[in-house]
Every structure is written in structure tokens, then in C-alpha cells.
C-alpha atoms as a PDB file:
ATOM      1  CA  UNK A   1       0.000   0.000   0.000  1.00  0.00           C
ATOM      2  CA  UNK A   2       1.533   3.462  -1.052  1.00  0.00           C
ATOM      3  CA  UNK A   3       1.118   6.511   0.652  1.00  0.00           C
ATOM      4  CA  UNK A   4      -0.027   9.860  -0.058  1.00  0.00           C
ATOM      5  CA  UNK A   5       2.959  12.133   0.673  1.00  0.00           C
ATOM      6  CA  UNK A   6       5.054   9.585  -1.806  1.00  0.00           C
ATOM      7  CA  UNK A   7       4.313   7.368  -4.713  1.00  0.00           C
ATOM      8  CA  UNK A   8       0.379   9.234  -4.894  1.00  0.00           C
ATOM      9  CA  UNK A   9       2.357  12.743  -6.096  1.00  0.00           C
ATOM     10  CA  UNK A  10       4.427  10.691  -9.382  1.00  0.00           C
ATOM     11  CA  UNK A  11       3.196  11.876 -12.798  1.00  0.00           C
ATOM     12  CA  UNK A  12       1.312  15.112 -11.340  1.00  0.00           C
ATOM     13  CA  UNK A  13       3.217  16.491 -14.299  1.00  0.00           C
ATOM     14  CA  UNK A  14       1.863  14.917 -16.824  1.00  0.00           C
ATOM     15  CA  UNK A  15      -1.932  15.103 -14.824  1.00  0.00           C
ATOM     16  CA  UNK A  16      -1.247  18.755 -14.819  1.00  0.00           C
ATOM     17  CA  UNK A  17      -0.390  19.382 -18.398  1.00  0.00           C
ATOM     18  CA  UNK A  18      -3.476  16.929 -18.940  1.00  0.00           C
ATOM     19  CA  UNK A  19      -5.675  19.014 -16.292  1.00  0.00           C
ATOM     20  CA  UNK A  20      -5.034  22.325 -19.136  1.00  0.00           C
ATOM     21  CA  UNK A  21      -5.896  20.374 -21.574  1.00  0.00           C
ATOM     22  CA  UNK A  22      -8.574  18.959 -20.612  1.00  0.00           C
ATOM     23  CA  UNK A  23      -9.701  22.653 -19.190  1.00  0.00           C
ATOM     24  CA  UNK A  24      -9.391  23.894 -23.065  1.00  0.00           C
ATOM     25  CA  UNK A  25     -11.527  21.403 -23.863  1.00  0.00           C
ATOM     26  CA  UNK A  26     -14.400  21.939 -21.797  1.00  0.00           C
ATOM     27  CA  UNK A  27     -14.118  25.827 -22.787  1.00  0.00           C
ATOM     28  CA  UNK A  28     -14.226  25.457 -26.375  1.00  0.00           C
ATOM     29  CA  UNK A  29     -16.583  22.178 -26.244  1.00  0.00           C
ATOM     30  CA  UNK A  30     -14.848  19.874 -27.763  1.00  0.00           C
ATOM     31  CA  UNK A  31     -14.618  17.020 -24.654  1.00  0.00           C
ATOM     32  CA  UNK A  32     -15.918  16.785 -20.624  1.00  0.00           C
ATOM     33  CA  UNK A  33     -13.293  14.830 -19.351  1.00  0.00           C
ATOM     34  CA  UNK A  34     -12.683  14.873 -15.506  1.00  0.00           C
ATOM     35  CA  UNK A  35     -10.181  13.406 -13.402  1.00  0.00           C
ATOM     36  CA  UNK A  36     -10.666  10.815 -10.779  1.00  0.00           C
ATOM     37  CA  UNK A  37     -10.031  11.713  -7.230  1.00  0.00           C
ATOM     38  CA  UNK A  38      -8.373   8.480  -5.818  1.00  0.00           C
ATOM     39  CA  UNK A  39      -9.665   7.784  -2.455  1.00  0.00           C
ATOM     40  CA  UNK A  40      -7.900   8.262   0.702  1.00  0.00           C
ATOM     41  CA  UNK A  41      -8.090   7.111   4.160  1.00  0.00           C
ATOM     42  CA  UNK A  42      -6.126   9.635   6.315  1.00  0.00           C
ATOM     43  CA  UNK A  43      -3.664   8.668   8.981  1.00  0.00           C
ATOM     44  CA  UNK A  44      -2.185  11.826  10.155  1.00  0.00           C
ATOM     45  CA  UNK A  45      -4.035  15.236   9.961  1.00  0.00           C
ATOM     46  CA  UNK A  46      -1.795  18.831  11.625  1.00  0.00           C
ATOM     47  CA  UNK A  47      -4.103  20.037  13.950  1.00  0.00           C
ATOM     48  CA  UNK A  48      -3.449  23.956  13.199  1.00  0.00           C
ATOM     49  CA  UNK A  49      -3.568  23.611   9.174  1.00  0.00           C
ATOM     50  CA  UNK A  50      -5.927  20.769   9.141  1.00  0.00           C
ATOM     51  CA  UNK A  51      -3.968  19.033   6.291  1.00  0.00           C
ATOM     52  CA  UNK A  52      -3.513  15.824   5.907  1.00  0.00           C
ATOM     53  CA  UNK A  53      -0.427  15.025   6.142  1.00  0.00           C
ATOM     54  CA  UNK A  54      -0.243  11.133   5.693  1.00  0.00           C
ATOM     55  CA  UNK A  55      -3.159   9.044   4.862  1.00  0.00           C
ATOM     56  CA  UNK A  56      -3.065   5.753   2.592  1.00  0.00           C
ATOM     57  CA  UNK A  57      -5.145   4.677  -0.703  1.00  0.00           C
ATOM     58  CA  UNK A  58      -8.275   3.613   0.639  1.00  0.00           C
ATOM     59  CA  UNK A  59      -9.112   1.282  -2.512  1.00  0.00           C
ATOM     60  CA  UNK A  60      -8.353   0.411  -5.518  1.00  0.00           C
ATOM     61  CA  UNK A  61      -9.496   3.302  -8.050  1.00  0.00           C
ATOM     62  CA  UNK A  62     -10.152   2.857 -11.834  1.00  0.00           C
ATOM     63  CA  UNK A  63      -8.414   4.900 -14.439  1.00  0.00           C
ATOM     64  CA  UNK A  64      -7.053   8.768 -13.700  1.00  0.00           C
ATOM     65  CA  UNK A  65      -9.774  10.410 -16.221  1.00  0.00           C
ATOM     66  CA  UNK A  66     -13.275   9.582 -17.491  1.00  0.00           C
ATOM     67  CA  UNK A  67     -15.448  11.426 -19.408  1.00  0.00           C
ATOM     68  CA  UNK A  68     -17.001  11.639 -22.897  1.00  0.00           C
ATOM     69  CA  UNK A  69     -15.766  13.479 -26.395  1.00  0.00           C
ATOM     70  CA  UNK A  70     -18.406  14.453 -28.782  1.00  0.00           C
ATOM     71  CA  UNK A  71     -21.089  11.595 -27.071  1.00  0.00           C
ATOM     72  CA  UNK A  72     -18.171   9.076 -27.256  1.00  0.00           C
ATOM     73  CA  UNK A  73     -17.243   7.868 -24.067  1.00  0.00           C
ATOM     74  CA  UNK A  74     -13.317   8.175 -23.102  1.00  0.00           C
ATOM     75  CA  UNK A  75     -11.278   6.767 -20.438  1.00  0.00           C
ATOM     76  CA  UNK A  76      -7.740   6.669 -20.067  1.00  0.00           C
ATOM     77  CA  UNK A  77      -4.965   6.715 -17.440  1.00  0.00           C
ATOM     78  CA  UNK A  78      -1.866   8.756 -17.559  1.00  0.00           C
ATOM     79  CA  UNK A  79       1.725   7.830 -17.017  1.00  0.00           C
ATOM     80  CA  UNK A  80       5.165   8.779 -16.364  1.00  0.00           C
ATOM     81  CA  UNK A  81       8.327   7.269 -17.721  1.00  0.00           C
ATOM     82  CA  UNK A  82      11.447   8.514 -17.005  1.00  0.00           C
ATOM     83  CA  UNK A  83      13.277   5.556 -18.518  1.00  0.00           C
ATOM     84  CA  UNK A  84      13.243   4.003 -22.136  1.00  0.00           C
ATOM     85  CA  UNK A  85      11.810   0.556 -20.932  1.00  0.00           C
ATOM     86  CA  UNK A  86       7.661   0.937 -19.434  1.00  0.00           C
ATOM     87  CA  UNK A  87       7.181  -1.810 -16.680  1.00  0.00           C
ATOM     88  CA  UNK A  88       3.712  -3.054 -16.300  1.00  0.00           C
ATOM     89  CA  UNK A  89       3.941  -3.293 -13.053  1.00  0.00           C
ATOM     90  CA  UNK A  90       2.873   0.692 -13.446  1.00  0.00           C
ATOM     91  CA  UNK A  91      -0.626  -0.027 -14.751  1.00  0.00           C
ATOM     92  CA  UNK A  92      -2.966  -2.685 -12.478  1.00  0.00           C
ATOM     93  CA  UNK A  93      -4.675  -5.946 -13.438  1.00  0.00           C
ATOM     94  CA  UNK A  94      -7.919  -4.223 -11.989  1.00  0.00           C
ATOM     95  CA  UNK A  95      -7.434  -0.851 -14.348  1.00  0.00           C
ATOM     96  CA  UNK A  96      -7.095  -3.381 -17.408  1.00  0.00           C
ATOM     97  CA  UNK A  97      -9.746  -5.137 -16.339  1.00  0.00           C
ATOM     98  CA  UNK A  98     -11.979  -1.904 -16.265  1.00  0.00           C
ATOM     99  CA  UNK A  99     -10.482  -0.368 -19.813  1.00  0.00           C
ATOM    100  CA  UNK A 100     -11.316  -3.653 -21.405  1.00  0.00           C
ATOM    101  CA  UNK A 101     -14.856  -3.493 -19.878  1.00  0.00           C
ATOM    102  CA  UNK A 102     -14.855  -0.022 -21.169  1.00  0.00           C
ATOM    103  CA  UNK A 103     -14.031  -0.909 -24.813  1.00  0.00           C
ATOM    104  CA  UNK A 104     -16.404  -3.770 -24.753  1.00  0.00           C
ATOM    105  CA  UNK A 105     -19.300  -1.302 -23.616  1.00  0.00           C
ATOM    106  CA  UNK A 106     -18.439   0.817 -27.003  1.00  0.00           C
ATOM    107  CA  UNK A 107     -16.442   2.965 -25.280  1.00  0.00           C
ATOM    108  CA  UNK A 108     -12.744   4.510 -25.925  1.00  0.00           C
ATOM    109  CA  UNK A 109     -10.054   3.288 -23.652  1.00  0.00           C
ATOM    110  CA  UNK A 110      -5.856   4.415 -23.821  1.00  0.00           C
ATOM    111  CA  UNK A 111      -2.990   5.261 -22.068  1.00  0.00           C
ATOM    112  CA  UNK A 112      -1.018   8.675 -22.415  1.00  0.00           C
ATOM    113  CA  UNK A 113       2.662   7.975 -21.439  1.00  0.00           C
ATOM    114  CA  UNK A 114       5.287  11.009 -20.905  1.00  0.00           C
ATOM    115  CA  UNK A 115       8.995   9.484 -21.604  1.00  0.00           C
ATOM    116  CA  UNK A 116      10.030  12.020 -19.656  1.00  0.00           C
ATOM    117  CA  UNK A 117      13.706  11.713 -20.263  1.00  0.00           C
ATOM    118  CA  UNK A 118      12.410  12.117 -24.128  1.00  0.00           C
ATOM    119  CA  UNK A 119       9.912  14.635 -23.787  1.00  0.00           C
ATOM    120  CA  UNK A 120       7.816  13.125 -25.539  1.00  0.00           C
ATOM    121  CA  UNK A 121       4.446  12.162 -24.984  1.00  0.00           C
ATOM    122  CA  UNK A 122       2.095   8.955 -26.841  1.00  0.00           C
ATOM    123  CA  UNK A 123      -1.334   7.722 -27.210  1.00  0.00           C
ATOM    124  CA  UNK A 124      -1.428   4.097 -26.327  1.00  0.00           C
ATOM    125  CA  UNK A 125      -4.806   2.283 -27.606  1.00  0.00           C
ATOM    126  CA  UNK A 126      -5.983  -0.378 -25.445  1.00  0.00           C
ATOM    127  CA  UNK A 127      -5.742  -3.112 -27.656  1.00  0.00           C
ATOM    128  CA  UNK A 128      -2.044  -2.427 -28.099  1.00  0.00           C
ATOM    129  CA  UNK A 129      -1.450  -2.112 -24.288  1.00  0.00           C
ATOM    130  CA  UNK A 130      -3.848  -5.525 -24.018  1.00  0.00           C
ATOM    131  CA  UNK A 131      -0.788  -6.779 -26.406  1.00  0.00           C
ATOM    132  CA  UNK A 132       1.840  -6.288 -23.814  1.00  0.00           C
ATOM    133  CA  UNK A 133      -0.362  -7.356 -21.202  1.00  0.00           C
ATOM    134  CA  UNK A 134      -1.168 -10.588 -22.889  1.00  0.00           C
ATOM    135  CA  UNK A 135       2.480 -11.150 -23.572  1.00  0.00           C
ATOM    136  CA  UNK A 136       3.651 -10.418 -19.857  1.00  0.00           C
ATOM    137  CA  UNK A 137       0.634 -12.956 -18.895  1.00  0.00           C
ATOM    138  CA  UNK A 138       2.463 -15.884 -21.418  1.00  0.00           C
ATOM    139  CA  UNK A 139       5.465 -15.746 -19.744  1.00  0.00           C
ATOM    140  CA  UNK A 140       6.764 -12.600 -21.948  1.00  0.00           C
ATOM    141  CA  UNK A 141       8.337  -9.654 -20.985  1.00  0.00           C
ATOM    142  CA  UNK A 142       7.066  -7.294 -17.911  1.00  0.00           C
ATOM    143  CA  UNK A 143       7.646  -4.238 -20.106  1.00  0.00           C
ATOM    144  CA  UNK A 144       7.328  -2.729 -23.320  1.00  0.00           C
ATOM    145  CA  UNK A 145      10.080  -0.535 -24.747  1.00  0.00           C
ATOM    146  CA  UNK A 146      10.126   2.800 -26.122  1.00  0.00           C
ATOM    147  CA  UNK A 147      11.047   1.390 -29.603  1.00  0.00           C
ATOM    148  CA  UNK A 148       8.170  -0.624 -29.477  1.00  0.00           C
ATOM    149  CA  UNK A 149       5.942   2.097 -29.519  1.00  0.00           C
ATOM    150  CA  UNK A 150       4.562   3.459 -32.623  1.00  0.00           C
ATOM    151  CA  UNK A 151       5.695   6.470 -33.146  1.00  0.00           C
ATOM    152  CA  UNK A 152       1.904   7.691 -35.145  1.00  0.00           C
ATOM    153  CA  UNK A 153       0.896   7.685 -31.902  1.00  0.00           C
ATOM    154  CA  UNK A 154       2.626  10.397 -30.717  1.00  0.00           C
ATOM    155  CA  UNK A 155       0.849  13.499 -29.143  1.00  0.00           C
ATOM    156  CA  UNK A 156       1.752  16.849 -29.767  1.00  0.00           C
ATOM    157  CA  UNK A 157       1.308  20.490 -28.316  1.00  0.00           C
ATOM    158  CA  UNK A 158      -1.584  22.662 -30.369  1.00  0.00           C
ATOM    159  CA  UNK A 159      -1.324  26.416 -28.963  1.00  0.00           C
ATOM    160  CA  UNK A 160      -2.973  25.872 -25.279  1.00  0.00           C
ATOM    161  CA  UNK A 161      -3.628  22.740 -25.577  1.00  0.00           C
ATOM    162  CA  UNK A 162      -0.530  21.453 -24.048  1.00  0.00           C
ATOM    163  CA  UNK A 163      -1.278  17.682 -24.753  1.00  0.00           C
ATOM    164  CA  UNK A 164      -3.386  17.453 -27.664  1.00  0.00           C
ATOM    165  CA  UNK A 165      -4.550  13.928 -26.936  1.00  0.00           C
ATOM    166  CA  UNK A 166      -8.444  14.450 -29.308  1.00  0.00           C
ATOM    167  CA  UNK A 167      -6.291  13.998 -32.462  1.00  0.00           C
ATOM    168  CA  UNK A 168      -5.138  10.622 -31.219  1.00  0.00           C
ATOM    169  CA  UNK A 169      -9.012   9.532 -30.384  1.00  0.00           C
ATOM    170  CA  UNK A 170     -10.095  10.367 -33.504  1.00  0.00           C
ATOM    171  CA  UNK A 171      -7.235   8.513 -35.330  1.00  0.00           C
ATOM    172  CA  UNK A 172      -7.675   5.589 -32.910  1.00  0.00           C
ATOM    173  CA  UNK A 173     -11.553   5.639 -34.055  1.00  0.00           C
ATOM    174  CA  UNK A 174     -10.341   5.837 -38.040  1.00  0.00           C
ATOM    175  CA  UNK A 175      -8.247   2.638 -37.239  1.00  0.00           C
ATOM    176  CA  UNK A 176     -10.967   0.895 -35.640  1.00  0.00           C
ATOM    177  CA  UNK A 177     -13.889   1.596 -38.519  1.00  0.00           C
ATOM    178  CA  UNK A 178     -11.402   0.261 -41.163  1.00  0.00           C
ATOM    179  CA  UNK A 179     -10.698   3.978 -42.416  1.00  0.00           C
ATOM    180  CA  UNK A 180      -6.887   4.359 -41.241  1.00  0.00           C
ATOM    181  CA  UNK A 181      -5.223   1.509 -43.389  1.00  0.00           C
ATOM    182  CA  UNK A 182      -1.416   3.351 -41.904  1.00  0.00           C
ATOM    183  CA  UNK A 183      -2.017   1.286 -38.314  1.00  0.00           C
ATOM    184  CA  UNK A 184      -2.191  -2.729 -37.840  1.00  0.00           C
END
């Protein structure tokens, strides 16, 4: 079990570039995506500030955003790398679990992963996560490499919008009608 002060705080990067985003979004009406408090039992709260200083995950949350883009609904996580090599030890059976339910139920499920070393920052569809995950599960490797992703997935900045992930949903729906031949 992590705790708040610590491993809870890792990517808030990324979530914050994400946040903008996401802001931009909702003021030009393009997508209402919002993030997903995870819950939190506290442990330790300063009795002048009332902060909480240490507290623990209370249970085990979905995905970091939800939310629907032109009546399609969207969920996705985000991620920080700062190496070239992703373990999947960073993304939880029970968050697969959900984005597969997700996909099933017509939604849109992906990952957004900052190599931070790289600056740079990719889409990753479901089904090509589900790929990893499915090797890891046969005895494959825990990880998946930089090289290995594709590199049409990758997100760029648009004027405000600092990660300009609606381009990516709309190529990942392309691919999955049969339109966007460039993608296996």
C-alpha cells in the first residue's frame, strides 16, 4: 500500500499538463473529461492547518480520467516514464480489467505515457497495451520498450492545448472503422 505524501504525487506532471488540456476542452466544447479523485483514508491530519499530512489509498481506483468526447465515451490513465523501458507493473490488473470493460461497452479506452527523459508524450490504444499485457501474462516480458511504440501515436502540443490527446481519439476511431489503413 503506497502513501499519499510519496508514490500518490508521481506523474502530477503529466496530470497537470493533462488538467489544461482537458480545461481547453471543456471551454471550447470539444470534450468533458474529468479526473478521478483516488480515495484516501487519512492517517495523520496537523491540527493547526488541518492538512492531511499522511493518509493511505483507501481502494483500488479505476483509471485517472473519465469522461465523454463528442457523445463518445473516453477513459484513459496517464503515465510517467522517465526511462526508455515501461514496466507493467505501473498499470494494475484491476485498471485493465476496467479499460477492457470499457471498450467492450463501445467505449474509448488508452494510455497517455510522458517518456520524460524524451519529452515526448504517446497515445497508447488499449488493444495495443492488451498486447503487452497478454504477452507479460504468457510468460513474456514485464515491459514494453520505447522502440516498441509506434511512433503515429505520438501526441503533440496545439497552442494551449498542451497535450493534444483528441487527435489521437479520432485517429484511434479511423483505425478501428477500417478507415486508417497506416495502423495494424
Amino acid at each position: 500500500m503506497g502513501t499519499w505524501n510519496s508514490r500518490g504525487l508521481r506523474g502530477s506532471t503529466l496530470e497537470d499538463m493533462i488538467n489544461h488540456s482537458n480545461q481547453v476542452y471543456r471551454e471550447q466544447k470539444l470534450a468533458l473529461i474529468q479526473k478521478i479523485p483516488t480515495p484516501i483514508t487519512p492517517i495523520t491530519i496537523a491540527k493547526e492547518s488541518r492538512h492531511i499530512t499522511l493518509a493511505y489509498f483507501d481502494q483500488k481506483s479505476t483509471v485517472d480520467y473519465i469522461g465523454s468526447v463528442q457523445g463518445i465515451p473516453v477513459c484513459f490513465d496517464a503515465k510517467e516514464c522517465a526511462a526508455k523501458t515501461f514496466p507493467l507493473q505501473n498499470v494494475h490488473p484491476h485498471q485493465v480489467e476496467f479499460m477492457k470493460e470499457f471498450e467492450e461497452q463501445g467505449g474509448i479506452a488508452f494510455l497517455i505515457i510522458h517518456f520524460t527523459a524524451l519529452d515526448e508524450i504517446y497515445y497508447m490504444p488499449f488493444d495495443e497495451l492488451y498486447r503487452f499485457w497478454k504477452r507479460m501474462e504468457d510468460g513474456g516480458r514485464k515491459s514494453f520498450t520505447y522502440e516498441e511504440m509506434e511512433r503515429d501515436w505520438k501526441i503533440r502540443r496545439h497552442r494551449d492545448i498542451l497535450v493534444h490527446y483528441l487527435e489521437m481519439i479520432q485517429k484511434d476511431l479511423n483505425r478501428k472503422s477500417g478507415e486508417d489503413s497506416g495502423i495494424n
